[in-house]
Each structure stands twice: as C-alpha cells, then as structure tokens.
N, C-alpha and C. Protein backbone atom coordinates (compact mmCIF):
# COMPACT_ATOMS: atom_id res chain seq x y z
N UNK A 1 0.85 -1.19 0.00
CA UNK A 1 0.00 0.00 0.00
C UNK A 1 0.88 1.24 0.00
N UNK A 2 0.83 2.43 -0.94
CA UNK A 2 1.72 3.21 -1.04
C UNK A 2 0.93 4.33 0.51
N UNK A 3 1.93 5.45 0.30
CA UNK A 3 1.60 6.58 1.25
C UNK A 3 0.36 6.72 1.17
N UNK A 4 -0.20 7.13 0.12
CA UNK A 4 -1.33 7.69 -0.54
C UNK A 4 -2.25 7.57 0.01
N UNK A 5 -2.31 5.98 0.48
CA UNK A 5 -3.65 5.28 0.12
C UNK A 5 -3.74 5.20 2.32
N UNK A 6 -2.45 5.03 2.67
CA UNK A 6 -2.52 5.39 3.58
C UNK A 6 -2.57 6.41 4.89
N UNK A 7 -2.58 7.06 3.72
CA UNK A 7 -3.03 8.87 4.40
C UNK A 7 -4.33 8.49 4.23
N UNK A 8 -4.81 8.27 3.12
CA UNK A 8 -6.24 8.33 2.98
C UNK A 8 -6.93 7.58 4.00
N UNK A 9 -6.83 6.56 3.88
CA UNK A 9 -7.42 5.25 4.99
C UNK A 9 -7.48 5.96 6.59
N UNK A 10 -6.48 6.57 6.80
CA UNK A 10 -6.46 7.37 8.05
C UNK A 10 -7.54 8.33 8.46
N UNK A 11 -7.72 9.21 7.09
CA UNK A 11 -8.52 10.04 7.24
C UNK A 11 -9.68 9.80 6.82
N UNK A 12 -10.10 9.11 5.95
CA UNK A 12 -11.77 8.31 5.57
C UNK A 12 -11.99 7.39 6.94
N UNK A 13 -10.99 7.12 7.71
CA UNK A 13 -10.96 6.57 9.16
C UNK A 13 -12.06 7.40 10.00
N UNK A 14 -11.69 8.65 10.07
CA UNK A 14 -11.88 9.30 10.64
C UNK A 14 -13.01 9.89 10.75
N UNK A 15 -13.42 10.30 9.00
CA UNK A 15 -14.83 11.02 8.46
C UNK A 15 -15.79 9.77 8.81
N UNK A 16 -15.61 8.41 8.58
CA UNK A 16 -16.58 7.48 9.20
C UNK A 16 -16.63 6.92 10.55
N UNK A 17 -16.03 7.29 11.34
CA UNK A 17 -16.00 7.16 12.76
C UNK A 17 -16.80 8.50 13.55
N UNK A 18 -16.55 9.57 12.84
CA UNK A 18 -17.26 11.03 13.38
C UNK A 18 -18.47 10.72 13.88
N UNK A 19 -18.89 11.15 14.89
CA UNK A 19 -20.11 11.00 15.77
C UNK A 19 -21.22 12.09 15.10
N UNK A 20 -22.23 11.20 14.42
CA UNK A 20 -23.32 11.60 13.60
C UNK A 20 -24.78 11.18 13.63
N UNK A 21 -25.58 11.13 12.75
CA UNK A 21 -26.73 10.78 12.41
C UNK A 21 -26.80 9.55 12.10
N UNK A 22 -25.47 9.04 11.64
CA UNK A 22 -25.11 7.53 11.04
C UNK A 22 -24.93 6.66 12.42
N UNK A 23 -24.11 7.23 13.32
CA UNK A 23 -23.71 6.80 14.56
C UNK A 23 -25.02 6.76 15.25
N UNK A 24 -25.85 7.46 15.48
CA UNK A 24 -26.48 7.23 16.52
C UNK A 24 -28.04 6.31 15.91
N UNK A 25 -28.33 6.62 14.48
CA UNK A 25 -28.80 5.87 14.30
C UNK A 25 -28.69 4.31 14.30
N UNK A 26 -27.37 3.90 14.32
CA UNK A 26 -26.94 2.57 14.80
C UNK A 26 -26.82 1.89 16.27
N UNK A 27 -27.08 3.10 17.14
CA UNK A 27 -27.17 2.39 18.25
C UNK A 27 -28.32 2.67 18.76
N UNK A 28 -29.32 3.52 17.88
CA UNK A 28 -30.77 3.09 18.54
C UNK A 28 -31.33 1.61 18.28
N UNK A 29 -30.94 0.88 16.92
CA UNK A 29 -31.05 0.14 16.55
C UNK A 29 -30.30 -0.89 17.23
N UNK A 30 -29.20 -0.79 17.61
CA UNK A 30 -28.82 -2.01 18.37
C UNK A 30 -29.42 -2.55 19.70
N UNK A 31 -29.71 -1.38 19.96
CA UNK A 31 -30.83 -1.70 21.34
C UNK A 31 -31.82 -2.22 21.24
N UNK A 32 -32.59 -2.55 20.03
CA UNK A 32 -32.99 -3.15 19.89
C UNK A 32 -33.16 -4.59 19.45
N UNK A 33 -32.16 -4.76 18.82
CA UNK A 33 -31.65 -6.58 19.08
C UNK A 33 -30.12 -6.08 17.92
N UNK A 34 -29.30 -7.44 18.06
CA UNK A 34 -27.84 -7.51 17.03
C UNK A 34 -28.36 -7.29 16.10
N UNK A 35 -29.29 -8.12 15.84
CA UNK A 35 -29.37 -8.17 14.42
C UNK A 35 -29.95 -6.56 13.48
N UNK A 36 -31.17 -5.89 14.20
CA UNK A 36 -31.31 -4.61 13.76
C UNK A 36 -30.18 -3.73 14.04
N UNK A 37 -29.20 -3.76 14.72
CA UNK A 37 -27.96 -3.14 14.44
C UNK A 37 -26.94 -3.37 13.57
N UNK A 38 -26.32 -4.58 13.40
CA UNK A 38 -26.26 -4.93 12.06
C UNK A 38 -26.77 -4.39 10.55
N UNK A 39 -28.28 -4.83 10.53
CA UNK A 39 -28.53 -3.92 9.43
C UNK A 39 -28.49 -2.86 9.24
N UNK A 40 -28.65 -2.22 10.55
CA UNK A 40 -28.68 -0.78 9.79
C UNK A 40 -27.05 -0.17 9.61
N UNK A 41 -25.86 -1.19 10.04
CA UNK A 41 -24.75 -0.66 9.63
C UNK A 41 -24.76 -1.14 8.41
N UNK A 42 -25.46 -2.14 7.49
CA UNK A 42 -24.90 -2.54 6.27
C UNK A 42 -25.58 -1.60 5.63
N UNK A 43 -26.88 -0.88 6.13
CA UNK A 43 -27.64 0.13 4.83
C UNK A 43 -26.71 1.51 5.34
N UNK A 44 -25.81 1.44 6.45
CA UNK A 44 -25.04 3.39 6.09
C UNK A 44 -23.93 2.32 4.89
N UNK A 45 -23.23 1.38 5.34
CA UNK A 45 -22.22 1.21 4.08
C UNK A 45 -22.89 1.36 2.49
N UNK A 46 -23.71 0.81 2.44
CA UNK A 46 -24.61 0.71 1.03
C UNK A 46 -24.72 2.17 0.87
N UNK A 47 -25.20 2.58 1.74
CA UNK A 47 -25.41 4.44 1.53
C UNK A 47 -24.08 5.05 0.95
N UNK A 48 -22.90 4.88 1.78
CA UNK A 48 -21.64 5.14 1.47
C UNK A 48 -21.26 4.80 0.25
N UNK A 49 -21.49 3.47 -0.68
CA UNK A 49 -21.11 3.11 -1.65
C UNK A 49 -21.98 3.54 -3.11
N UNK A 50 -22.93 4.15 -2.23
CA UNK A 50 -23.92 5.08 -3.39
C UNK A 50 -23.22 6.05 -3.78
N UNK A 51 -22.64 6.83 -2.31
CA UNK A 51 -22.44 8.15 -2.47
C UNK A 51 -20.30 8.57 -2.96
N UNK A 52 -20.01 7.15 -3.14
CA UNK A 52 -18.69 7.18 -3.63
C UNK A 52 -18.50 7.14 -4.79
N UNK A 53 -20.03 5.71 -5.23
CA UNK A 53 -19.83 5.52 -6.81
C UNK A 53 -20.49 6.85 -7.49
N UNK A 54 -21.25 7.91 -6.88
CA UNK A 54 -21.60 9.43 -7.41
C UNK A 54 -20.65 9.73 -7.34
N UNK A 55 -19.75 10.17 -6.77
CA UNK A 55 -18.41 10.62 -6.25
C UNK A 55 -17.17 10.23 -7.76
N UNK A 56 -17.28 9.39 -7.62
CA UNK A 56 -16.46 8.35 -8.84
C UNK A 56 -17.30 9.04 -10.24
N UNK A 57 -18.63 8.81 -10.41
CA UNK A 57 -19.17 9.43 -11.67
C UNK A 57 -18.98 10.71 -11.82
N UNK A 58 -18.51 11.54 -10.92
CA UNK A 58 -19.15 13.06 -11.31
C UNK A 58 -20.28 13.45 -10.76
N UNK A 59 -21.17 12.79 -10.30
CA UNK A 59 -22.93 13.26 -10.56
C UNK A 59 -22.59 14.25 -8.96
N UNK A 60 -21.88 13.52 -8.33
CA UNK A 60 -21.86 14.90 -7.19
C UNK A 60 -21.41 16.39 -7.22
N UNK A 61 -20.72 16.21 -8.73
CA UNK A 61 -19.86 17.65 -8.71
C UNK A 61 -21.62 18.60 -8.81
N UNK A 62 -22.81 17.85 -9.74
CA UNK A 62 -23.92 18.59 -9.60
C UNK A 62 -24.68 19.29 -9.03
N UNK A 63 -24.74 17.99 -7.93
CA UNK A 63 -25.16 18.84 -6.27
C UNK A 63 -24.36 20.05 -6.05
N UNK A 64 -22.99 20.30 -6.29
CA UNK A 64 -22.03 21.56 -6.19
C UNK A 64 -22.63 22.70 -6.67
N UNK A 65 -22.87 22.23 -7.86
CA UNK A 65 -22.78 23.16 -9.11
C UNK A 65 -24.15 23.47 -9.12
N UNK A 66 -25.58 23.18 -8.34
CA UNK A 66 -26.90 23.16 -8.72
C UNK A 66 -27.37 23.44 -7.59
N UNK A 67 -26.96 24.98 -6.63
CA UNK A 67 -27.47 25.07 -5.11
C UNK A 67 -28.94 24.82 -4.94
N UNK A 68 -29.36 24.88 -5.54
CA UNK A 68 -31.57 24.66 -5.24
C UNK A 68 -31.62 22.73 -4.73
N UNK A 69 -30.63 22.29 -5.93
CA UNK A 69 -31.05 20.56 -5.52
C UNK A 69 -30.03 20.35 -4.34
N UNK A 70 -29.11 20.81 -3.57
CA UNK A 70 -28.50 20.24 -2.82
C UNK A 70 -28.89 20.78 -1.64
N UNK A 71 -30.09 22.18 -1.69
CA UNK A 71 -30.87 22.58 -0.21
C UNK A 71 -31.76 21.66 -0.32
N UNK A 72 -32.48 21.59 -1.02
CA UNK A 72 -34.15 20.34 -1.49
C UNK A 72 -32.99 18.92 -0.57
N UNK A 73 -31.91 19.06 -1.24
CA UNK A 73 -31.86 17.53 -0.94
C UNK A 73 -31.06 17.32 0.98
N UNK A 74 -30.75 18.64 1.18
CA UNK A 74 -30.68 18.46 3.12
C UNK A 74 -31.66 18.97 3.61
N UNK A 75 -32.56 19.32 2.94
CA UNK A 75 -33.98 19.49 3.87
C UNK A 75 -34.59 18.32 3.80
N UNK A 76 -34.76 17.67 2.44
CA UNK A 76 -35.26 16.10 2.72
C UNK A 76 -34.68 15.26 3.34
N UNK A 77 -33.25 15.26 3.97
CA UNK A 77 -32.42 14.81 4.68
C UNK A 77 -32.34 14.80 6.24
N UNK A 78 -32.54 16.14 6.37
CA UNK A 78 -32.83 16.85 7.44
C UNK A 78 -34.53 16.49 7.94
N UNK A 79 -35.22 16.11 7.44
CA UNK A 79 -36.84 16.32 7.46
C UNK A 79 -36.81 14.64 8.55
N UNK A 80 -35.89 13.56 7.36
CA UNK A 80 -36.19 12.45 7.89
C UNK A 80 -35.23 12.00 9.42
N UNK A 81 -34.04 12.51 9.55
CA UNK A 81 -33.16 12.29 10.73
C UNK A 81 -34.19 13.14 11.72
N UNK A 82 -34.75 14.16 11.94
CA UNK A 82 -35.72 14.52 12.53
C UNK A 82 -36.82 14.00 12.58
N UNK A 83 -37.78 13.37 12.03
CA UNK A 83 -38.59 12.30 11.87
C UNK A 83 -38.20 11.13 12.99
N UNK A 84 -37.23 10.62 12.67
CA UNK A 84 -36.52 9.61 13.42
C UNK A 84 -36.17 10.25 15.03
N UNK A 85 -35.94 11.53 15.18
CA UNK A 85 -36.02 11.54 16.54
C UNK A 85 -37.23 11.58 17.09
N UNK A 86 -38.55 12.54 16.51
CA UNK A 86 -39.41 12.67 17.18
C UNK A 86 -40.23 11.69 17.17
N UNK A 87 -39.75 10.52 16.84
CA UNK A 87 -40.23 9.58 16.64
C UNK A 87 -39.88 8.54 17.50
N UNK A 88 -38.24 8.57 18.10
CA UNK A 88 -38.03 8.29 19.09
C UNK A 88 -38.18 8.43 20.97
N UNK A 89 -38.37 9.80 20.84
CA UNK A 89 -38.55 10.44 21.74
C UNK A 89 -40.71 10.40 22.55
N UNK A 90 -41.17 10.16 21.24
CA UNK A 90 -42.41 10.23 21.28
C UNK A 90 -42.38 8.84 22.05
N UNK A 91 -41.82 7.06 21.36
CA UNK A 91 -41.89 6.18 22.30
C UNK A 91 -41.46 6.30 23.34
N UNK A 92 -40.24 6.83 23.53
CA UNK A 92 -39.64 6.83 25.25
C UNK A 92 -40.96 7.44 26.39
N UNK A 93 -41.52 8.31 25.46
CA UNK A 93 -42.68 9.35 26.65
C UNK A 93 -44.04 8.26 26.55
N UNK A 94 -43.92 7.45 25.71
CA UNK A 94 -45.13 6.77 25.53
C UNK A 94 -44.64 5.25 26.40
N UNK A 95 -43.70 4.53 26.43
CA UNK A 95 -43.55 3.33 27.00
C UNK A 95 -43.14 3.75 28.78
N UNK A 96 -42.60 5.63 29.13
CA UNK A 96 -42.26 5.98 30.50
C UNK A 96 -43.78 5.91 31.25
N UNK A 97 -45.03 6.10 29.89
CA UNK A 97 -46.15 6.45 30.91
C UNK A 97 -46.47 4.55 31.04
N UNK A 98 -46.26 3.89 30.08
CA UNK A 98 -46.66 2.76 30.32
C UNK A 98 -46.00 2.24 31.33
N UNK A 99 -44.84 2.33 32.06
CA UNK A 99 -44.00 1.69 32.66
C UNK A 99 -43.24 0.42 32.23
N UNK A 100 -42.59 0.92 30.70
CA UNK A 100 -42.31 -0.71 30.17
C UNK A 100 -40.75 0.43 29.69
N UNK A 101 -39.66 -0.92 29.27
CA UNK A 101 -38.57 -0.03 29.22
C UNK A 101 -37.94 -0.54 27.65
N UNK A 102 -38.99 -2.22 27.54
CA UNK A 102 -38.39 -2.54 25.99
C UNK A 102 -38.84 -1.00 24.51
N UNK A 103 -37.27 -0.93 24.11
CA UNK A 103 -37.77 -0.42 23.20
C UNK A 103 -38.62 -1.05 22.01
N UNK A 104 -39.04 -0.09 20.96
CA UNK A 104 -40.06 -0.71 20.31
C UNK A 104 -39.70 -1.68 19.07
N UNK A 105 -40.05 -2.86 18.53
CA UNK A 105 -39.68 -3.85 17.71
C UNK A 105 -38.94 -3.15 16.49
N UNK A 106 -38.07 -3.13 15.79
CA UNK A 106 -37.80 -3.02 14.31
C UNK A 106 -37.60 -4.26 13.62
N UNK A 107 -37.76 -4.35 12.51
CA UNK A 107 -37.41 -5.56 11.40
C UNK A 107 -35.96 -5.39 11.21
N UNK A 108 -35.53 -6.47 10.55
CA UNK A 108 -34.22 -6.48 10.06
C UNK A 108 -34.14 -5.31 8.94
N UNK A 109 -35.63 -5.49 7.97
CA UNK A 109 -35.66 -4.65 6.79
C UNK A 109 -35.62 -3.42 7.28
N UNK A 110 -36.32 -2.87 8.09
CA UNK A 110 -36.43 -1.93 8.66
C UNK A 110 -35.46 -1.01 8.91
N UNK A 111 -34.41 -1.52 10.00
CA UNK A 111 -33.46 -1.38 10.23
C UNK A 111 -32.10 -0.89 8.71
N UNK A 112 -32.53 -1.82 8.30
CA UNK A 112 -31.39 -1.89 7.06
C UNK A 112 -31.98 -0.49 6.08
N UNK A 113 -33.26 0.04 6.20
CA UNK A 113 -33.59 0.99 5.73
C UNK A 113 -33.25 2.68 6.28
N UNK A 114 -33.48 2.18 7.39
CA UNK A 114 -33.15 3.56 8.32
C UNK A 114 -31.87 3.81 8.07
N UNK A 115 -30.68 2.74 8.34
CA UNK A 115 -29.30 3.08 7.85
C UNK A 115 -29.62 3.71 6.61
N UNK A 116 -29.57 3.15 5.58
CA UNK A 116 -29.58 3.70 4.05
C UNK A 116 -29.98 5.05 3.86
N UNK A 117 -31.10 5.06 4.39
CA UNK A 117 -31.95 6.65 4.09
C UNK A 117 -31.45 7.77 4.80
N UNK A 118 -30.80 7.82 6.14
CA UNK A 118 -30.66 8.37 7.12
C UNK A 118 -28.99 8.80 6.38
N UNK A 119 -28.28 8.11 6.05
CA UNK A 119 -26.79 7.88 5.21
C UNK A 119 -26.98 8.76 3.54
N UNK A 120 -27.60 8.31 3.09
CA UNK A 120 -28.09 8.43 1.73
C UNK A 120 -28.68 9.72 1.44
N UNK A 121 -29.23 10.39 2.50
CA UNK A 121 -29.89 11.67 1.72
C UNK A 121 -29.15 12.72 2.52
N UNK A 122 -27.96 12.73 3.07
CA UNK A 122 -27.01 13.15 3.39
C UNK A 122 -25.90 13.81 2.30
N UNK A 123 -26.47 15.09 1.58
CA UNK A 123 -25.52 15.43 0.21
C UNK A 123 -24.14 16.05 0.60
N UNK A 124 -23.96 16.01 2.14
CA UNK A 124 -22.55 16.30 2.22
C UNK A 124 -21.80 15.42 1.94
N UNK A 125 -22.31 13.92 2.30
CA UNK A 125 -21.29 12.83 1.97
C UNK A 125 -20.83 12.70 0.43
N UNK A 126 -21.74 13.06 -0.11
CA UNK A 126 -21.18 12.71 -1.65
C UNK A 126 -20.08 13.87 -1.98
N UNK A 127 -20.47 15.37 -1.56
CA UNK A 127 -19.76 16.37 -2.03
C UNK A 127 -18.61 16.48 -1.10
N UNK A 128 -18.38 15.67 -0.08
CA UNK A 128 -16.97 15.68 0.93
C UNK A 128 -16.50 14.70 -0.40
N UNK A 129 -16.82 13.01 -0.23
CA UNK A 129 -15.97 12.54 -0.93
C UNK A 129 -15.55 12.75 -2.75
N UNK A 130 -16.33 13.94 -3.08
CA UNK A 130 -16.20 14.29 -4.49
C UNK A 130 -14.94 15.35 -4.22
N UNK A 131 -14.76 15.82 -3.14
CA UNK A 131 -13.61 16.55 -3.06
C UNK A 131 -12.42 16.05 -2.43
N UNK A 132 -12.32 14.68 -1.67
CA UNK A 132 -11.44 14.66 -1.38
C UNK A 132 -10.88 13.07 -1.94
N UNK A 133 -11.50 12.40 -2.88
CA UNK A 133 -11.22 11.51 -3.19
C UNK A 133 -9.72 11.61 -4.48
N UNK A 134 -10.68 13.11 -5.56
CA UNK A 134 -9.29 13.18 -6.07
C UNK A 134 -7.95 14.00 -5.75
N UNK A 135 -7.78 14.27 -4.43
CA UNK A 135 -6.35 14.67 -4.27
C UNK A 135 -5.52 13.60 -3.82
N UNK A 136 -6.24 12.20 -3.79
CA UNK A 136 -5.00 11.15 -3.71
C UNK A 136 -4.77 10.14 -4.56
N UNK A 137 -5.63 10.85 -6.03
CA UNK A 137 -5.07 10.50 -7.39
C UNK A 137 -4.01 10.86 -7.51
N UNK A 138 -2.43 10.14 -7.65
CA UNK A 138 -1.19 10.57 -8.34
C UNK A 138 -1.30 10.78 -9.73
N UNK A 139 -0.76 12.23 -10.03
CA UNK A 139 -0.48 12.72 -10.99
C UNK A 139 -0.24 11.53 -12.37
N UNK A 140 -1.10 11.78 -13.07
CA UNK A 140 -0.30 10.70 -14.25
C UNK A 140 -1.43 9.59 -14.23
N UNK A 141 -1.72 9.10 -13.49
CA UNK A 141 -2.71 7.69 -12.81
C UNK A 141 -4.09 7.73 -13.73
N UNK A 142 -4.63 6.05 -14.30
CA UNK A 142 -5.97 6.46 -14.54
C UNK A 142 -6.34 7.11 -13.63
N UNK A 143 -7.60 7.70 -13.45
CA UNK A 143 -8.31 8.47 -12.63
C UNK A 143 -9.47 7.56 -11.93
N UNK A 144 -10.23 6.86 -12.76
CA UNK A 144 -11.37 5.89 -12.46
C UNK A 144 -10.97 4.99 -11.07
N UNK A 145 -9.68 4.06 -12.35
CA UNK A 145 -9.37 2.41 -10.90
C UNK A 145 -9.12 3.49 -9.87
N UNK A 146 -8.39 3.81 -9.92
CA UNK A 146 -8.02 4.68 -8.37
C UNK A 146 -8.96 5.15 -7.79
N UNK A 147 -9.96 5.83 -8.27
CA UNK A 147 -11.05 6.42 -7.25
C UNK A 147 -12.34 5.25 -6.95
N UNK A 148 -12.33 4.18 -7.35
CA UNK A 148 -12.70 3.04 -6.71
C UNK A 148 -12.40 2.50 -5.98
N UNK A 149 -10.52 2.56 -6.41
CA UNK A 149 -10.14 1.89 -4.62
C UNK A 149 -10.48 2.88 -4.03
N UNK A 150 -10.39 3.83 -3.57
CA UNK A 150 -10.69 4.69 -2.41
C UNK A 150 -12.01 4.73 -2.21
N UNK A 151 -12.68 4.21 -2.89
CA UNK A 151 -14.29 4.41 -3.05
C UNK A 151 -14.38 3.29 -2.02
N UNK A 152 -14.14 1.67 -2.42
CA UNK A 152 -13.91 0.54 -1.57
C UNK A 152 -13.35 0.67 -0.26
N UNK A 153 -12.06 1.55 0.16
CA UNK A 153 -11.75 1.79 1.35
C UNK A 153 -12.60 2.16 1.87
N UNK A 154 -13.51 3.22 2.22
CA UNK A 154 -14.23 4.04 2.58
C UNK A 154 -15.37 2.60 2.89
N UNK A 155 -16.08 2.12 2.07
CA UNK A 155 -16.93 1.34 2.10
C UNK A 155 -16.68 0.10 3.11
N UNK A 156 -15.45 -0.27 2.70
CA UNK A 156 -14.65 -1.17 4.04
C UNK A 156 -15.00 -0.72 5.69
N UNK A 157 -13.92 0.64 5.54
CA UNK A 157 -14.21 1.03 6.93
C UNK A 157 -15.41 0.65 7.66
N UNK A 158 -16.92 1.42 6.62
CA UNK A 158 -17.89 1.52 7.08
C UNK A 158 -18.22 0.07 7.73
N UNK A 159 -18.26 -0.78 6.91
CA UNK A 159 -18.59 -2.09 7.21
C UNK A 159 -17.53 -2.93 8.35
N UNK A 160 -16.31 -1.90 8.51
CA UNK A 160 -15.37 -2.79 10.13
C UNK A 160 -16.34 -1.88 11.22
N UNK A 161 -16.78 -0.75 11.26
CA UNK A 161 -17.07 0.20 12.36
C UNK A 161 -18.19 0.15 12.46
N UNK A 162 -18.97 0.75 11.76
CA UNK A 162 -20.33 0.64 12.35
C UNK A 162 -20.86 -0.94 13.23
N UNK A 163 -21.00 -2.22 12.30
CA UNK A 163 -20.91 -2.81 12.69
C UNK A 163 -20.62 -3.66 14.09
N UNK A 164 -18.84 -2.86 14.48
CA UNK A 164 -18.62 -2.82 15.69
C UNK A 164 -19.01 -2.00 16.63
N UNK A 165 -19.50 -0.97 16.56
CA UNK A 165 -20.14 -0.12 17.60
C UNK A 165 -21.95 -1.20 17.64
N UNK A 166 -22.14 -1.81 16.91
CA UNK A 166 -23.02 -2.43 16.75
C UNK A 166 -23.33 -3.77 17.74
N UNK A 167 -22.01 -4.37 17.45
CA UNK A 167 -21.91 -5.55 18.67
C UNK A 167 -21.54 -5.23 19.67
N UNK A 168 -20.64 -3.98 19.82
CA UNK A 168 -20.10 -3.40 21.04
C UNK A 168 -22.14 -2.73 22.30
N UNK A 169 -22.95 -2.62 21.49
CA UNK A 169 -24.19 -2.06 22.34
C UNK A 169 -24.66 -3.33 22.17
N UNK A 170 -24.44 -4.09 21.57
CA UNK A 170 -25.36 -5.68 21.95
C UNK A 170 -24.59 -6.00 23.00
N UNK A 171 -23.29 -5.98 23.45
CA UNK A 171 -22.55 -6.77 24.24
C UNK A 171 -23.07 -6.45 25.56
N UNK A 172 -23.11 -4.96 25.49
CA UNK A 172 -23.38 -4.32 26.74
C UNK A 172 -24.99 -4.69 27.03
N UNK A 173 -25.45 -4.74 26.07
CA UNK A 173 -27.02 -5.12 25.97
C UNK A 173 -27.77 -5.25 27.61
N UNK A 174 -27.42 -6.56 28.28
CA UNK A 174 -28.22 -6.72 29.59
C UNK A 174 -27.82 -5.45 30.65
N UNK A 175 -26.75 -4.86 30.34
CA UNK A 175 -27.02 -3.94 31.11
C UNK A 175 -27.87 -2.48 30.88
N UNK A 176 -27.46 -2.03 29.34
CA UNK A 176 -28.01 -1.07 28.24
C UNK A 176 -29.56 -0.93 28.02
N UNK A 177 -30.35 -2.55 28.45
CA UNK A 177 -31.86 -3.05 28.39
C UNK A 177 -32.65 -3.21 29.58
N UNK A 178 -32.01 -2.46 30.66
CA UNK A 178 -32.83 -2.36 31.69
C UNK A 178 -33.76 -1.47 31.42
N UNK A 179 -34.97 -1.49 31.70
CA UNK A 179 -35.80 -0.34 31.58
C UNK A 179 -35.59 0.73 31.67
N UNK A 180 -34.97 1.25 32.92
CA UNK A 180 -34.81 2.77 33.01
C UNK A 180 -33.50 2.97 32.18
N UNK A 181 -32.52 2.25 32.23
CA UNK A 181 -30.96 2.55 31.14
C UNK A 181 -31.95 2.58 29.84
N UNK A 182 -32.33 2.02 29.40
CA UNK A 182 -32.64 1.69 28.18
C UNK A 182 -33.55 3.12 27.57
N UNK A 183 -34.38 3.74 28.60
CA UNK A 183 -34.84 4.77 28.17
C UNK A 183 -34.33 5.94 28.33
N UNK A 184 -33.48 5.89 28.91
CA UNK A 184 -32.94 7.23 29.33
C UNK A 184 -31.82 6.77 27.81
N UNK A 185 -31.09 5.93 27.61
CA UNK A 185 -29.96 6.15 26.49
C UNK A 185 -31.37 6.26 25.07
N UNK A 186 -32.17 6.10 24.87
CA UNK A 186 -33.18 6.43 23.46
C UNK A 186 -33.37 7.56 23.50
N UNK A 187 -33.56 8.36 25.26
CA UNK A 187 -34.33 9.92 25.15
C UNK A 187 -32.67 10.26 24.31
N UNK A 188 -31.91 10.16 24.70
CA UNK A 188 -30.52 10.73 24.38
C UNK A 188 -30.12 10.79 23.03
N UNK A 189 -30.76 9.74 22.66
CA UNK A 189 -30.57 9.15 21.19
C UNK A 189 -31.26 9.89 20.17
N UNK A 190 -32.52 9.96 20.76
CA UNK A 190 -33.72 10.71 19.93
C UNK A 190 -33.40 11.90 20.31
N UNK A 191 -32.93 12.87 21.11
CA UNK A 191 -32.86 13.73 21.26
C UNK A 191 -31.77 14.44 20.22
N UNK A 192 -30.48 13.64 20.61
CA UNK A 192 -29.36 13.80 18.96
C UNK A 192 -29.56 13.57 17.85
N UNK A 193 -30.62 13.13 17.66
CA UNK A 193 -31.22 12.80 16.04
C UNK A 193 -31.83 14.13 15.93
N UNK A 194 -32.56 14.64 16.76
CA UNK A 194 -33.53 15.71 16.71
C UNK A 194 -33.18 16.43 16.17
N UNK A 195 -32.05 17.08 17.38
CA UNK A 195 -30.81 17.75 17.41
C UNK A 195 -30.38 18.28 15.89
N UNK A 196 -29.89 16.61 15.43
CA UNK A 196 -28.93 16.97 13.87
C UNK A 196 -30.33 17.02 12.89
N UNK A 197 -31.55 16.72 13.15
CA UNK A 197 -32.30 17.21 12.09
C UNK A 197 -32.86 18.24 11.73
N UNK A 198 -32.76 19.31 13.16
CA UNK A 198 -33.07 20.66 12.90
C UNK A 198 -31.82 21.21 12.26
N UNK A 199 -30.93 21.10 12.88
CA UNK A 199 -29.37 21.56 12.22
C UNK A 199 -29.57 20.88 10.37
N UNK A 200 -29.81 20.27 9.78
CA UNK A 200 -30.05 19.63 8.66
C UNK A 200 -31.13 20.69 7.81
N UNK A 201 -32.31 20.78 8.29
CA UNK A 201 -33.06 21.41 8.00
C UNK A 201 -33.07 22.56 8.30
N UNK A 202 -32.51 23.69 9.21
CA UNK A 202 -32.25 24.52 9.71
C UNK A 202 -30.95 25.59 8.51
N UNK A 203 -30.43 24.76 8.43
CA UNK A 203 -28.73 25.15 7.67
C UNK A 203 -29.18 25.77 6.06
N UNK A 204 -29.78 24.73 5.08
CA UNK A 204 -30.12 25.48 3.39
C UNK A 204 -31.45 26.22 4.20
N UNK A 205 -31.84 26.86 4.94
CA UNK A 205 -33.00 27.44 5.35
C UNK A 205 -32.08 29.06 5.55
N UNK A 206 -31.21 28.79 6.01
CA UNK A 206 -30.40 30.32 6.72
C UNK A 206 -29.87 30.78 5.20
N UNK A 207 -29.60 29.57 4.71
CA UNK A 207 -28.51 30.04 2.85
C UNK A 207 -29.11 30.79 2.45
C-alpha cells in the first residue's frame, strides 16, 4: 500500500468514525436486538457506496454546481433524521407512561432501511468525498481504478465500524436493556437525532 492510500485510509478513518446521524442511528437500533444493528450498519455502508460511486461518476460535482437541488436535498435529509427523533422520543414518553422499558420492535428490513436513508440523503457525503477523493489520485494515474479503490476503502471502513459499535451495544445489551438505562440512552438518542435534524433542515434554510 503506497503513502497515498494510507493517508487516505487514516482520514476516511476518521470522516466514518465522526459521531453523527449515522452513529447514533446505529445504536438506537442495536438496542434493539444484534441483528437490527447490524442492518442498519450494512444500509449506512450501502449508503456510502452510493455516495462514492456518485463521487467516482461526477454526478456529485452537480449537487455543487446546482445550489436549489442540494438545499431540497438536506432538507429532505434533514426532514427524515428529525422524523426519526421525534419519533423516538415520542416512544420513550409513551412506554415511561406505560412503565415498560423494551424499546419498540424493528425488522431487520427496517433497520437496514433507516441506515440507508438516514446515510443516503445526506448530500454532504457525496460532495466531501467528491472533493477529497481526487487529491489522492497521483499525478499521471488512470483516474477511475483509483477512485474506486478509495471508493472501496471508505466502504470497508464503514462495514469494520459501524458494525462494531453495533456488537459493542449488543454486548453491553443486559445492562443497556434495563428499563430505566434503556430509556434514558433512546431519550438521548432521539434527542441527537432531533438535534442533527433541525441543524439539517435549519442550515439550506439560513442560505
């Protein structure tokens, strides 16, 4: 592996480890069983590999170049990570009056959807990695193979990390699934979803 690729890996390390909408949507989901945590780390990678192979085509330089579709597209972004909190937050107040502490069922599909969508209508990701994928094209180099591998790194990561923050809240699980832990870490959860969906929707609103 030359320098290159390992500067890069470091720092696509980094942009997918950042504590986000991606992140926390994965550990509302893990609280609810492995397996809905799981999926919903394979739908942010799938999301990721949408938004690399745009990245790789060009189609993101558009979003750049076309400010009306890239507010439309973090307000629809923004609309649903907010959705997802008040949506969370609404069960925590609804299972505190019941006195029950399981959170509420998701599907595997389910799960694997929320990753995707929550990842996916996120137009910074495409226009971060449309900018930083080609400065670790070497001079001279097809342009394409190369920005696939880096496209694949990125996609890798996603699929070592999320994942593991994934089994890492199942592990903890019997303690994480006590009733009162369990609702107090969702208000928290839903509350940071909230959080980043007003900031989402809030942000092409001020532009």
């Amino acid at each position: 592996m030359d320098g290159q690729l390992i500067a890069f890996t470091g720092i696509a390390a980094g942009l997918v480890a950042m504590p986000g909408a991606d992140f926390t949507v994965v550990v509302r989901n893990a609280l609810v069983s492995r397996r809905a945590g799981i999926a919903c780390a394979l739908g942010i990678a799938g999301a990721l590999l949408v938004h690399t192979a745009l990245a790789v085509a060009g189609v993101a330089a558009v979003l750049t170049a076309v400010p009306p579709l890239f507010r439309a597209l973090q307000l629809l972004g923004g609309a649903y990570v907010l959705y997802l909190g008040v949506r969370t937050l609404h069960s925590v107040r609804r299972r505190r009056a019941a006195g029950t502490g399981d959170p509420p069922v998701v599907s595997e599909a389910g799960a694997l959807r929320q990753g995707f969508v929550t990842n996916a209508l996120n137009p910074k990701a495409a226009v971060t990695f449309l900018s930083l994928l080609p400065q670790f094209v070497p001079a001279g180099s097809p342009t394409t193979p190369r920005m696939l591998v880096l496209a694949l790194i990125v996609v890798a990561l996603a699929l070592i990390w999320f994942p593991a923050v994934a089994l890492l809240v199942d592990r903890l699980g019997r303690w994480l699934r006590r009733p009162r832990t369990a609702r107090a870490i969702e208000a928290v959860t839903g509350t940071a979803l909230t959080a980043l969906g007003l900031g989402l929707v809030l942000e092409p609103l001020r532009a």
